[in-house]
C-alpha atoms as a PDB file:
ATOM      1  CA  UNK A   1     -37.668  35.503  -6.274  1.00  0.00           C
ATOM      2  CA  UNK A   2     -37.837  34.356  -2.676  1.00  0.00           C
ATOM      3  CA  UNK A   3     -34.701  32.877  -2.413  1.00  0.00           C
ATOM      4  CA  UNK A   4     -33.500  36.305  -3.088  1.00  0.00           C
ATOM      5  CA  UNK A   5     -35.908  38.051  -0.350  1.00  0.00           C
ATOM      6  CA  UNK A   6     -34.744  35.316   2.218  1.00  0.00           C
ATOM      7  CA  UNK A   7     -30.921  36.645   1.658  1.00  0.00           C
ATOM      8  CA  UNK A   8     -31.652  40.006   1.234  1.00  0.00           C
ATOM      9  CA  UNK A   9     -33.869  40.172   5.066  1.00  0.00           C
ATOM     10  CA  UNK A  10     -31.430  37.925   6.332  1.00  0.00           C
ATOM     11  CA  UNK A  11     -28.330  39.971   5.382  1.00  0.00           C
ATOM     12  CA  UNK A  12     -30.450  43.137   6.107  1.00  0.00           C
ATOM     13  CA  UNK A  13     -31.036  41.742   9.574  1.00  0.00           C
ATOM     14  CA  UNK A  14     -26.940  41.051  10.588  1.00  0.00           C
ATOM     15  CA  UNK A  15     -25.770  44.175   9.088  1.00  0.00           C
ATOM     16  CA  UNK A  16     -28.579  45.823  11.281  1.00  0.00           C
ATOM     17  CA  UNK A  17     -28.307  44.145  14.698  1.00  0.00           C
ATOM     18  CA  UNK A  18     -25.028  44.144  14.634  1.00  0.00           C
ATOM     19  CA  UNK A  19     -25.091  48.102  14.400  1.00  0.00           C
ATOM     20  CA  UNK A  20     -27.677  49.200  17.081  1.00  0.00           C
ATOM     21  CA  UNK A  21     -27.863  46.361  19.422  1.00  0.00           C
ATOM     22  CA  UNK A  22     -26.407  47.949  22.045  1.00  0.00           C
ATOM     23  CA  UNK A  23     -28.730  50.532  22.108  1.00  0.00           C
ATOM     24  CA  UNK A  24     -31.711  47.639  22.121  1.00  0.00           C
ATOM     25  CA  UNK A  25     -29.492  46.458  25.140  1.00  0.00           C
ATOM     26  CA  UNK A  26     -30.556  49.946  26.753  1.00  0.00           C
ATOM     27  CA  UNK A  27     -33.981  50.249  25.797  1.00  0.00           C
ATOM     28  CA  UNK A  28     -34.735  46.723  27.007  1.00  0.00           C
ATOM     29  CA  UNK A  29     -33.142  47.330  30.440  1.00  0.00           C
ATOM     30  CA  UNK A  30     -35.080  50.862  30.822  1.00  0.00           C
ATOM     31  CA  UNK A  31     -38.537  49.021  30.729  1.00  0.00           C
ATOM     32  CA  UNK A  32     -37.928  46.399  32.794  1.00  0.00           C
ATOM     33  CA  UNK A  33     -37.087  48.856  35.764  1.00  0.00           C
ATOM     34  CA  UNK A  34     -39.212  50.031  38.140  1.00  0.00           C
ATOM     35  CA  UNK A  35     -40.378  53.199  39.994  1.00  0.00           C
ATOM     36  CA  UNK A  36     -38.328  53.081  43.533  1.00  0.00           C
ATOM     37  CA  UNK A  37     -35.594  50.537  41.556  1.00  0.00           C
ATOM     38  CA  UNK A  38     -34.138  52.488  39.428  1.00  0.00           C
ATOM     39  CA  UNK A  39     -30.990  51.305  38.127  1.00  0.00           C
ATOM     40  CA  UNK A  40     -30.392  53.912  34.985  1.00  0.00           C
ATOM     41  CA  UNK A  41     -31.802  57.604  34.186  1.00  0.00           C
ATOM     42  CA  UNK A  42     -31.025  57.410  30.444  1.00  0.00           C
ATOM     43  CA  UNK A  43     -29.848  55.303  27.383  1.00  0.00           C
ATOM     44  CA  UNK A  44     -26.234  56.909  28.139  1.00  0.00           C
ATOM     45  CA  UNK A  45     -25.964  56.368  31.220  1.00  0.00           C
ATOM     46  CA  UNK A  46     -27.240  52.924  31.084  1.00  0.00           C
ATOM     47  CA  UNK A  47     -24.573  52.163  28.408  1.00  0.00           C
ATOM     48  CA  UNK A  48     -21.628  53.591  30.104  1.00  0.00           C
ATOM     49  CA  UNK A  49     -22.828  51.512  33.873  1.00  0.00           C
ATOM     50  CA  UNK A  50     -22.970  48.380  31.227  1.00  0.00           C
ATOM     51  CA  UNK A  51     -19.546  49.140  30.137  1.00  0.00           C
ATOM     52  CA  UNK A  52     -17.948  49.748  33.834  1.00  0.00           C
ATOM     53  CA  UNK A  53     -20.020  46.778  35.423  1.00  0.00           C
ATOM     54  CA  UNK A  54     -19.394  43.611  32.620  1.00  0.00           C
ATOM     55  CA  UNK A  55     -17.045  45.393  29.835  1.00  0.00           C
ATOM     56  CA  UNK A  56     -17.974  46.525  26.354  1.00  0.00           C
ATOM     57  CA  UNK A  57     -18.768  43.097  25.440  1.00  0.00           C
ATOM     58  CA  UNK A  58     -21.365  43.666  28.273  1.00  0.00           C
ATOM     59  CA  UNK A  59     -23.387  45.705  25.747  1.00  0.00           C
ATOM     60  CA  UNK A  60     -23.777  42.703  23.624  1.00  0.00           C
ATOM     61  CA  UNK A  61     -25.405  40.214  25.872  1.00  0.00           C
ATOM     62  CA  UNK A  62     -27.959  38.249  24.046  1.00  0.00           C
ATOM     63  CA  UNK A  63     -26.618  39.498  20.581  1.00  0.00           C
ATOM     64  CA  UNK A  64     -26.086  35.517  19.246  1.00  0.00           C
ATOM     65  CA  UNK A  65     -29.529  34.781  19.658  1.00  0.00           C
ATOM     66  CA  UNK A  66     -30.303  37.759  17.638  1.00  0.00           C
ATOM     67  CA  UNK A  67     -27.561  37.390  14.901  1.00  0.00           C
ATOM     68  CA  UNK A  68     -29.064  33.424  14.741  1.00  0.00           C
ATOM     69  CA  UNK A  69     -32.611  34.256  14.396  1.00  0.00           C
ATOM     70  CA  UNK A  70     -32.747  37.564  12.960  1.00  0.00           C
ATOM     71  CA  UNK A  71     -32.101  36.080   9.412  1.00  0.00           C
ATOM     72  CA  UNK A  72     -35.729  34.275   9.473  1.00  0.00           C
ATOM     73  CA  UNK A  73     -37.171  36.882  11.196  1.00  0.00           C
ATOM     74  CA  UNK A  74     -36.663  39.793   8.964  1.00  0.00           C
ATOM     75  CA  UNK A  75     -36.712  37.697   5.921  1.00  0.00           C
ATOM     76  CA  UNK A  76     -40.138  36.435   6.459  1.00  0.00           C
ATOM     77  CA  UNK A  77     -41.516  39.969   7.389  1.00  0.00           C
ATOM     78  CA  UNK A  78     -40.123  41.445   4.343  1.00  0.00           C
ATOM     79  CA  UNK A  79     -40.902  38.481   2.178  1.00  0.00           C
ATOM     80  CA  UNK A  80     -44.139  38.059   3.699  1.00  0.00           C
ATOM     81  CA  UNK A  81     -45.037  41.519   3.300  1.00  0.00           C
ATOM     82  CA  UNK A  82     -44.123  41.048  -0.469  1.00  0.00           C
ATOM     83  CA  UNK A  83     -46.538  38.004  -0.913  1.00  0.00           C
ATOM     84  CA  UNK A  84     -49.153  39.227   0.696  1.00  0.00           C
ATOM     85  CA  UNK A  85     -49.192  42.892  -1.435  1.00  0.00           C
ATOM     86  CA  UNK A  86     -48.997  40.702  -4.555  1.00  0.00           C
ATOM     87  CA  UNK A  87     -51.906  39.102  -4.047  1.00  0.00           C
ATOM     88  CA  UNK A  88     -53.894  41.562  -3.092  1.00  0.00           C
ATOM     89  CA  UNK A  89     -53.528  43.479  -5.655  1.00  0.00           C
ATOM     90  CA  UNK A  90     -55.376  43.289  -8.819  1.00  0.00           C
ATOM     91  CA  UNK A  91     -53.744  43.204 -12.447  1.00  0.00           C
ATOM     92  CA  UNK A  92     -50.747  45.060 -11.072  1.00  0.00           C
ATOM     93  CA  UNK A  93     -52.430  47.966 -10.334  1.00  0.00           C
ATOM     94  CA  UNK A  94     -51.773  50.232  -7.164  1.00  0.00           C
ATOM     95  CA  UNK A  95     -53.038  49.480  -3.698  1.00  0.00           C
ATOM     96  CA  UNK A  96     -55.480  50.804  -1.796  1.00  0.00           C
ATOM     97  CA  UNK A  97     -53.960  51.928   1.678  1.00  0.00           C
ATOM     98  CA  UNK A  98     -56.658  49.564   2.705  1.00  0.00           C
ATOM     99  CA  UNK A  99     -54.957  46.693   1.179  1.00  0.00           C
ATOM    100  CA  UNK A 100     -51.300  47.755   1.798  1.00  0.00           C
ATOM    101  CA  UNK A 101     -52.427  47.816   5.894  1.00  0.00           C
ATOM    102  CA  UNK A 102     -53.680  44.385   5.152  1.00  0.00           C
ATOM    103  CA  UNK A 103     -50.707  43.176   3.752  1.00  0.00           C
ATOM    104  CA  UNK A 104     -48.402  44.726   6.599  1.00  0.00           C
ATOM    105  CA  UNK A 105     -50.870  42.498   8.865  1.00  0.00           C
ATOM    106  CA  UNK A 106     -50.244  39.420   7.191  1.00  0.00           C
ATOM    107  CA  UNK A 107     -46.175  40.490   7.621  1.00  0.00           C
ATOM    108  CA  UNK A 108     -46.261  40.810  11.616  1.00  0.00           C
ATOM    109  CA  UNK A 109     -48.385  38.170  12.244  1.00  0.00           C
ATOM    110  CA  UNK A 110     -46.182  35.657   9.881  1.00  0.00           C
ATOM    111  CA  UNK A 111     -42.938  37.068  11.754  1.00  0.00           C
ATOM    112  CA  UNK A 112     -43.804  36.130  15.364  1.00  0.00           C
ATOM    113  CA  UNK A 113     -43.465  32.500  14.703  1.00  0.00           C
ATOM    114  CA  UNK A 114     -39.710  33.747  15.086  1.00  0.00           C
ATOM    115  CA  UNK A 115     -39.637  37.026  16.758  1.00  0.00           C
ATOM    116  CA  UNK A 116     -41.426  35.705  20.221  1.00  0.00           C
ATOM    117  CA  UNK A 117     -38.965  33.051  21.341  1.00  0.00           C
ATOM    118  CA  UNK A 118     -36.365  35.362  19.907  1.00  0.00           C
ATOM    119  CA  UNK A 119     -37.319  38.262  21.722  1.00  0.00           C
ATOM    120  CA  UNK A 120     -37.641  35.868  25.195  1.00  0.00           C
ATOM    121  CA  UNK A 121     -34.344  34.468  24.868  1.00  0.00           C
ATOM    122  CA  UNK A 122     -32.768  37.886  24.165  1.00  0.00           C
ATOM    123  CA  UNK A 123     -35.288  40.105  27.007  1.00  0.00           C
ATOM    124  CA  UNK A 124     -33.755  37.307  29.207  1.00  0.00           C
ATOM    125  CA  UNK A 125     -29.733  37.646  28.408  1.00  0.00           C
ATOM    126  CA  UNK A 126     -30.271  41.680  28.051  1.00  0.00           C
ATOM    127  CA  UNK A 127     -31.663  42.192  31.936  1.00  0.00           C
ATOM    128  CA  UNK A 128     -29.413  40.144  33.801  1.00  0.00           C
ATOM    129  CA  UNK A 129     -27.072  42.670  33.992  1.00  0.00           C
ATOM    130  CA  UNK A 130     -29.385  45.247  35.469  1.00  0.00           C
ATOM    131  CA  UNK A 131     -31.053  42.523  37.755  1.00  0.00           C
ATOM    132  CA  UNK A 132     -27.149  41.614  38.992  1.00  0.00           C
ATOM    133  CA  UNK A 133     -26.327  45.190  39.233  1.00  0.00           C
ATOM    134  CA  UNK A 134     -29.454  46.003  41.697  1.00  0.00           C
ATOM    135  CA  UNK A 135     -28.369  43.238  43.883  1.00  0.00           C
ATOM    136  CA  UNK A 136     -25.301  44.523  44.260  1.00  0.00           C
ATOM    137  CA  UNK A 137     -26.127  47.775  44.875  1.00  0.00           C
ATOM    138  CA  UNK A 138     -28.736  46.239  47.705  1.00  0.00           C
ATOM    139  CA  UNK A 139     -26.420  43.892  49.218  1.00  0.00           C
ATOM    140  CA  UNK A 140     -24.096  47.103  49.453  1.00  0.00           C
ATOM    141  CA  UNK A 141     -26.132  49.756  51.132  1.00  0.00           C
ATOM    142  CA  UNK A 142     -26.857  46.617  53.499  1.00  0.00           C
ATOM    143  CA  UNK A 143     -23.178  46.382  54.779  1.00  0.00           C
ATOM    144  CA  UNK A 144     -23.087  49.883  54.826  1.00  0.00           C
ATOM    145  CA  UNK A 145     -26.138  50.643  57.609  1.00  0.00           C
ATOM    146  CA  UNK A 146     -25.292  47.160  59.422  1.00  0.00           C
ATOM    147  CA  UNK A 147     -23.199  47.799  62.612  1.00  0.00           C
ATOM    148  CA  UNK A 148     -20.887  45.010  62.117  1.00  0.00           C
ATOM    149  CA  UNK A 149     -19.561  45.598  58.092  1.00  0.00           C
ATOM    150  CA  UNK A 150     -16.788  43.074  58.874  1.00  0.00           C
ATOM    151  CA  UNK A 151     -19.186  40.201  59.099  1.00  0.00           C
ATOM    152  CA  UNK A 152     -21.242  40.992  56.222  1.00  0.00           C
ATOM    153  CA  UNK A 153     -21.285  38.185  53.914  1.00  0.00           C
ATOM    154  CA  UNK A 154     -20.088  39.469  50.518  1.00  0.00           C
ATOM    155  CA  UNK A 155     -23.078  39.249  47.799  1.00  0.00           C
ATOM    156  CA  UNK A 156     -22.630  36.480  45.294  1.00  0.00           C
ATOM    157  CA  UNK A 157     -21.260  36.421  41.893  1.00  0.00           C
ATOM    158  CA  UNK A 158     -23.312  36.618  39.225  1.00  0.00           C
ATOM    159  CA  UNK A 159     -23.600  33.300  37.476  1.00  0.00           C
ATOM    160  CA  UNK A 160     -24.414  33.795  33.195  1.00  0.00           C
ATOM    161  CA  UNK A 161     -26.537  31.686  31.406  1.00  0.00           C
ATOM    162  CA  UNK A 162     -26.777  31.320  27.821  1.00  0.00           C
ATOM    163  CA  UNK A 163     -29.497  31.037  25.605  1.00  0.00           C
ATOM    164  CA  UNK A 164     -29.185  27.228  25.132  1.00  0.00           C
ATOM    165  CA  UNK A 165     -29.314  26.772  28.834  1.00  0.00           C
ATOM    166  CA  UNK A 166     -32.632  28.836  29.545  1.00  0.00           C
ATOM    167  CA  UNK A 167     -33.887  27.168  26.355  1.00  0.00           C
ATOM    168  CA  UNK A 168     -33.652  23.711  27.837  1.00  0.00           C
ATOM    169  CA  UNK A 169     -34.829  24.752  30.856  1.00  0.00           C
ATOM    170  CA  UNK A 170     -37.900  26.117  29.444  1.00  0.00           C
ATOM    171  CA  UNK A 171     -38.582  22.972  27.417  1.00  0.00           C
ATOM    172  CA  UNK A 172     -38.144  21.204  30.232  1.00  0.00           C
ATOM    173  CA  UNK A 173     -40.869  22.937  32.534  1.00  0.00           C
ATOM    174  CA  UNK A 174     -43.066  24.232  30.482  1.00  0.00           C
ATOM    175  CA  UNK A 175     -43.066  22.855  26.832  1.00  0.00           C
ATOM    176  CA  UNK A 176     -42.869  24.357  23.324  1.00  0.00           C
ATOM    177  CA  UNK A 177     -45.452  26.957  25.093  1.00  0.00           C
ATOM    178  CA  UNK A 178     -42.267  28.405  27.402  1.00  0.00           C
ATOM    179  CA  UNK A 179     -40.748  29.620  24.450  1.00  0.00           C
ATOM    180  CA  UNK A 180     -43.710  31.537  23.541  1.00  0.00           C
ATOM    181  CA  UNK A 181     -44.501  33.494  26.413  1.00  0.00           C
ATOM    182  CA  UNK A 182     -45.832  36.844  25.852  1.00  0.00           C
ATOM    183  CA  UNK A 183     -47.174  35.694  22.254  1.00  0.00           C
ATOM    184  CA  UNK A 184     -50.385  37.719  22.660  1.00  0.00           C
ATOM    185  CA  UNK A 185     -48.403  40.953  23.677  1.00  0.00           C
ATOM    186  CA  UNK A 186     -46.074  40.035  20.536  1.00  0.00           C
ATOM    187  CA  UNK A 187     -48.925  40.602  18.198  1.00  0.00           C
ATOM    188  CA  UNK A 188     -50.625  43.257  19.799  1.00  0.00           C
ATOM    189  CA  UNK A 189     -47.087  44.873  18.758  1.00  0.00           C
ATOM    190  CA  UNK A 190     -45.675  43.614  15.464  1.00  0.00           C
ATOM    191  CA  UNK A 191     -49.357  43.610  13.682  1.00  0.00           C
ATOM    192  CA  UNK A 192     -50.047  47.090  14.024  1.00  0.00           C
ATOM    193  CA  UNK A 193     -46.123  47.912  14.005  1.00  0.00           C
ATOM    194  CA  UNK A 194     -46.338  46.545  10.521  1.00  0.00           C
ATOM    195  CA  UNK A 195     -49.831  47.636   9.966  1.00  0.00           C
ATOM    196  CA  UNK A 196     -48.050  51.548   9.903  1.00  0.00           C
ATOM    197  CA  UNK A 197     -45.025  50.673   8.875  1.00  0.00           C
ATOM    198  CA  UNK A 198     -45.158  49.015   5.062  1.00  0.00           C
ATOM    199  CA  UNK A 199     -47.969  51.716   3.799  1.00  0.00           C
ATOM    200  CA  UNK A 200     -45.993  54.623   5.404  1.00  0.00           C
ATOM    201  CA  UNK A 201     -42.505  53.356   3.942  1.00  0.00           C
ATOM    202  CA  UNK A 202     -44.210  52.395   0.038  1.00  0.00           C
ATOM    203  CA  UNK A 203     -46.096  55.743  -0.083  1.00  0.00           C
ATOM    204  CA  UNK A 204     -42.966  57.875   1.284  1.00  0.00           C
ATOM    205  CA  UNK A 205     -40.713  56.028  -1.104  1.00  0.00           C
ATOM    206  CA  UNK A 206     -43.038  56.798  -4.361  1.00  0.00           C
ATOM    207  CA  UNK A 207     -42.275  60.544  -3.660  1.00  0.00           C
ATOM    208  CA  UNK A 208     -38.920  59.998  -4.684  1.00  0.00           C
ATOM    209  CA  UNK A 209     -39.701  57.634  -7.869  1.00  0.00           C
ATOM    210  CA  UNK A 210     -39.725  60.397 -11.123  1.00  0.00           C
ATOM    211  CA  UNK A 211     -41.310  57.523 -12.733  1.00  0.00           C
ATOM    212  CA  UNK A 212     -43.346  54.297 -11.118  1.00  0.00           C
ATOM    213  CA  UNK A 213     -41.393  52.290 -13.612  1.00  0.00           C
ATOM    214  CA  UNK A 214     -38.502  52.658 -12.088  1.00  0.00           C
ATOM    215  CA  UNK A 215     -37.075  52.615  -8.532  1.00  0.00           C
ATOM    216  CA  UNK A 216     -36.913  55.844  -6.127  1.00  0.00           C
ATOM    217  CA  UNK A 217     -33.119  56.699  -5.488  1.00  0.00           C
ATOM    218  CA  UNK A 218     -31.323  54.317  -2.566  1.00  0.00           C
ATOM    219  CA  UNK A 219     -30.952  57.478  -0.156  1.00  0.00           C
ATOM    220  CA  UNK A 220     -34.904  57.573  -1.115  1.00  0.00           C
ATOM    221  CA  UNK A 221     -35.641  54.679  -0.134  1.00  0.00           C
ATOM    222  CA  UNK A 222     -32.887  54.726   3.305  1.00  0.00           C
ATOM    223  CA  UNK A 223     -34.483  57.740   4.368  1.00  0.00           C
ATOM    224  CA  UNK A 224     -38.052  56.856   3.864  1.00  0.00           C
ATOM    225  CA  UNK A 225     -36.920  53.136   5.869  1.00  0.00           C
ATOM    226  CA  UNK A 226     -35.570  55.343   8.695  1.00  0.00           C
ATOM    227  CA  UNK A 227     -38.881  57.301   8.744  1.00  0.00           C
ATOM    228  CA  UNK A 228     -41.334  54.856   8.734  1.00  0.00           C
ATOM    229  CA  UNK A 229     -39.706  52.448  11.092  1.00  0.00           C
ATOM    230  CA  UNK A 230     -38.737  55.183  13.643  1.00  0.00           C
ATOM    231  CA  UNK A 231     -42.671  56.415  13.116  1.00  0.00           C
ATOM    232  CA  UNK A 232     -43.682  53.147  13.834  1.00  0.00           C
ATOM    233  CA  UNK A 233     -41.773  52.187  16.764  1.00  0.00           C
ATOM    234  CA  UNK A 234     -42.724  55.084  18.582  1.00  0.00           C
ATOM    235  CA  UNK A 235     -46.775  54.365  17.910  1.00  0.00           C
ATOM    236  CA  UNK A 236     -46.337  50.943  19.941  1.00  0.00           C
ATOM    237  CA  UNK A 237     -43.727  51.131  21.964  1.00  0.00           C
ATOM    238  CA  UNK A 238     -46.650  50.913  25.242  1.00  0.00           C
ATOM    239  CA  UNK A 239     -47.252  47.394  23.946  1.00  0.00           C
ATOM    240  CA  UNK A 240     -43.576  47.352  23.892  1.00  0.00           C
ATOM    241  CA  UNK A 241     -42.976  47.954  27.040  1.00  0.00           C
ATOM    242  CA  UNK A 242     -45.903  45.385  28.215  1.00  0.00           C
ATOM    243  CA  UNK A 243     -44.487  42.723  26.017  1.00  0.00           C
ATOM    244  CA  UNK A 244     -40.999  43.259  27.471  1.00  0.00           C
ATOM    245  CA  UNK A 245     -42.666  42.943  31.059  1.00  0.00           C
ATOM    246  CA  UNK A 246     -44.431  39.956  30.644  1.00  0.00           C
ATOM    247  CA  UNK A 247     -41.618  38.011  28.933  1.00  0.00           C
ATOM    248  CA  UNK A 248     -39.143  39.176  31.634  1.00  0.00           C
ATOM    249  CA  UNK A 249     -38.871  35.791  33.696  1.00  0.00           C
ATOM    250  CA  UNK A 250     -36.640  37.277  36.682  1.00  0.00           C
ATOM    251  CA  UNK A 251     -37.493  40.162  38.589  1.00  0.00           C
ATOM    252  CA  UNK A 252     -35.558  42.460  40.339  1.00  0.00           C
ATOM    253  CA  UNK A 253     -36.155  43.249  44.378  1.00  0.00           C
ATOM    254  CA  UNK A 254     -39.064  44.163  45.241  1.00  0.00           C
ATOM    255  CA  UNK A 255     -40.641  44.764  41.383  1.00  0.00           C
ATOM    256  CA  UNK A 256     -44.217  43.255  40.649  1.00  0.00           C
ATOM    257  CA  UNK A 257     -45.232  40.452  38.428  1.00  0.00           C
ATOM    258  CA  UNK A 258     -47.687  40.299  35.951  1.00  0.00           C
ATOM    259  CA  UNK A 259     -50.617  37.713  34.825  1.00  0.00           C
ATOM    260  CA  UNK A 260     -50.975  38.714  31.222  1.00  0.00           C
ATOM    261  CA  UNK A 261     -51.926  42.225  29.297  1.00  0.00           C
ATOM    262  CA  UNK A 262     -54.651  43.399  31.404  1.00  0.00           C
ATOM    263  CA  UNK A 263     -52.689  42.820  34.189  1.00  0.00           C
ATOM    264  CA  UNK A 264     -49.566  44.536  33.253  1.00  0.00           C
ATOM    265  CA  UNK A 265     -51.561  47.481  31.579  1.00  0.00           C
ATOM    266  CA  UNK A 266     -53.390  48.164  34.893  1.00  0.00           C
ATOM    267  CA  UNK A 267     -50.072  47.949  37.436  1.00  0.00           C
ATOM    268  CA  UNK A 268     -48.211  50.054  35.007  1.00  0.00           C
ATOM    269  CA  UNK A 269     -50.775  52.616  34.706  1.00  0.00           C
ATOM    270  CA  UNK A 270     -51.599  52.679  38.585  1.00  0.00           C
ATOM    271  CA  UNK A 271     -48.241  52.386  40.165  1.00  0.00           C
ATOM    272  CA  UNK A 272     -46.082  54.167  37.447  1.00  0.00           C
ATOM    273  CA  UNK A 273     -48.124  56.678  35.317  1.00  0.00           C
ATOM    274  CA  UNK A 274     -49.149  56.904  31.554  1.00  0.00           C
ATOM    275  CA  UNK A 275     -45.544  58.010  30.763  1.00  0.00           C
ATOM    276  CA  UNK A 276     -44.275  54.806  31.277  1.00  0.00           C
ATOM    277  CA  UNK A 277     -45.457  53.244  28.260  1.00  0.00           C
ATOM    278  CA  UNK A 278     -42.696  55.756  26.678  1.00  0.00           C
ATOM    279  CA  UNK A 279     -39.986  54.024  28.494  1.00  0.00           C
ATOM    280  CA  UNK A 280     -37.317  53.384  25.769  1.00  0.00           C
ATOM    281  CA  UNK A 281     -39.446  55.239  22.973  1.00  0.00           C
ATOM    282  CA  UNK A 282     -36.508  57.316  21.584  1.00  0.00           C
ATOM    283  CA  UNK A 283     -33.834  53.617  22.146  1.00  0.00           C
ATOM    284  CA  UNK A 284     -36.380  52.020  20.352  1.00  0.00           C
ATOM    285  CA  UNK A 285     -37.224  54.578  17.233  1.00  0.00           C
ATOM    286  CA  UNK A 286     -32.950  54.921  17.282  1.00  0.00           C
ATOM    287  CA  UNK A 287     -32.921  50.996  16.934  1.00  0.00           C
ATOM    288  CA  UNK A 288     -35.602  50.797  14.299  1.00  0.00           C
ATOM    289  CA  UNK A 289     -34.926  53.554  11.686  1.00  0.00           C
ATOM    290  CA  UNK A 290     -31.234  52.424  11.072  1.00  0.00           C
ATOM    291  CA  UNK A 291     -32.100  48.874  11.446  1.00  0.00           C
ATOM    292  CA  UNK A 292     -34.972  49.149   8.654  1.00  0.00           C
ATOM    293  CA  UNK A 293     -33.133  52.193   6.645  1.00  0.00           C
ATOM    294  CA  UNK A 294     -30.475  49.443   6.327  1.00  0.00           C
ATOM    295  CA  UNK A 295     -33.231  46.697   5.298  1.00  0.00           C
ATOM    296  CA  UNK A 296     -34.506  48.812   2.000  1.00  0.00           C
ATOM    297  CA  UNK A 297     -30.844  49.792   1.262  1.00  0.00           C
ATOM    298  CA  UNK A 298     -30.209  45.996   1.113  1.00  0.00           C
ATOM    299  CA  UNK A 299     -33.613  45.336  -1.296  1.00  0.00           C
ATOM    300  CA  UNK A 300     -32.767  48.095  -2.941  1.00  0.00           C
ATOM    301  CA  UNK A 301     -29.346  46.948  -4.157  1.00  0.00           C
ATOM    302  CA  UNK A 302     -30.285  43.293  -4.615  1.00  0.00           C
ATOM    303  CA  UNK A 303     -27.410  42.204  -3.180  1.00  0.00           C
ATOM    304  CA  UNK A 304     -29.113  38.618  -3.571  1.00  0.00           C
ATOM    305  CA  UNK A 305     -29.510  38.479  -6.414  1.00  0.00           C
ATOM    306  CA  UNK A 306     -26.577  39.505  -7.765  1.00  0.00           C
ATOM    307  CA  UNK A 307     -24.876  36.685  -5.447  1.00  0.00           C
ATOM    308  CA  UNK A 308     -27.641  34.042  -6.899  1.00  0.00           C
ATOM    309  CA  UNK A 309     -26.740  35.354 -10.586  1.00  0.00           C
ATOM    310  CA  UNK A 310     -23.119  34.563  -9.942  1.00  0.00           C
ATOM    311  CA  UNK A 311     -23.238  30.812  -8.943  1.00  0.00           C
ATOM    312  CA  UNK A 312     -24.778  29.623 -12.847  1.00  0.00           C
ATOM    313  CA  UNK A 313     -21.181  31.502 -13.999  1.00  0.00           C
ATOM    314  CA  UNK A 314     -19.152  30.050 -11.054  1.00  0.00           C
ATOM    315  CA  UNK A 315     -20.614  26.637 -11.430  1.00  0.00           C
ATOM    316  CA  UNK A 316     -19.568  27.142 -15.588  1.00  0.00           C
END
């Protein structure tokens, strides 16, 4: 039922973030730096600077936006994903792949009604840290080569925001639209993310079914989660990285801004090569195949539904 999908994504979805986000924390902060202004050379090392520089609570900036809106998000992928490959198929027979990629479509471009502001709000609360960090790494190598280090003025403290505040500040400036910034480059990733992901998990899974009846075995169907989201990831993380880019409203010193896609595609490619659309590949395929390994283990036990069979026998 969908009740039951709407749990099952949403519980899916805590369990999940609350597991790699730390390592989302890294791969966000790895694309967002620049050749020349480089803060980090790896995920590790960019977790243990987080840690030293704002605690291990650091590595969770921007996790209660994700927590809040992760629940919608995942639930109306997965449920939408389930609609959709339920009516396209005919009498209950099997799908085409043709009609599975279709349906995986429908999924990512339902989701982004949720995932775009969510993803802004987050990019935003993730990459302070590494914009505060770079300042006061400048503002230190500044004292250092001026002549008089006594009369330096001492670089200012970093002031947080939260989510609400850059909400309301974005609603105030720019409208409903602010929240939706980089809504093109949002698509461009979740349709085709989906596109791969949903055939390559249902056909994967099957191998482990001994009979269609009945359902593949749960490490079957963590496994195949693991597979086909890390798979996925990996295929568009370069419209990852442009995404992350464009919905990145502060910049650190001396890093460029971007118009839109074209825009960003071209600066990338000129000033910092073809690799770095692989910036935070492997963070992102280590978010991904836990994250939707976890999602089928969670469908797969129907956790929902056995909480929505209790209440009739609670209520009695």
């Amino acid at each position: 039922s969908l009740p039951a999908k709407l749990i099952n994504g949403g519980i899916a979805g805590l369990i999940g973030v609350t597991c790699v986000f730390p390592i989302d924390l890294a791969k966000t902060r790895l694309q967002n730096q620049q050749n020349g202004q480089r803060m980090y050379t790896s995920m590790s090392d960019c977790l243990i600077k987080t840690i030293r520089s704002e605690g291990y609570f650091g590595m969770y900036r921007g996790a209660a936006v994700n927590l809040t809106l992760v629940t919608p998000e995942k639930a109306i992928k997965l449920a939408a994903n389930d609609f959709f490959r339920h009516h396209l198929s005919k009498d209950g027979k099997k799908l085409t792949l043709l009609r599975e990629m279709l349906a995986g479509c429908g999924a990512g471009t339902c989701q982004v009604i949720v995932t775009t502001p969510m993803e802004m709000l987050k990019i935003q609360l993730q990459d302070a840290g590494r914009i505060a960090a770079q300042k006061k790494l400048m503002a230190a190598q500044a004292r250092i080569s001026s002549s008089s280090a006594a009369g330096a003025a001492e670089p200012a403290v970093e002031r947080r925001t939260t989510a609400t505040q850059i909400t309301r500040e974005l609603l105030r400036s720019k409208g409903i639209a602010g929240l939706y910034k980089g809504l093109g480059a949002t698509l461009l990733r979740d349709v085709p993310f989906s596109i791969v992901y949903f055939p390559l998990f249902a056909n994967l899974n099957k191998l482990g079914q001994k009979d269609p009846n009945v359902k593949a075995p749960f490490y079957v169907s963590f496994l195949s989660g693991c597979v086909a989201g890390s798979t996925a990831a990996v295929a568009v993380n370069p419209c990852d990285v442009i995404k992350t880019r464009l919905q990145s409203l502060q910049r650190g010193v001396n890093e460029d801004t971007y118009s839109g896609i074209l825009d960003c595609t071209k600066k990338i490619w000129q000033k910092e090569g073809p690799m770095a659309f692989l910036k935070g590949a492997y963070c992102r395929a280590l978010v991904i195949a836990p994250l939707f390994g976890i999602a089928q283990v969670v469908y797969f036990i129907g956790i929902a539904e056995f909480l929505l069979d209790m209440l009739p026998k609670h209520r009695a």
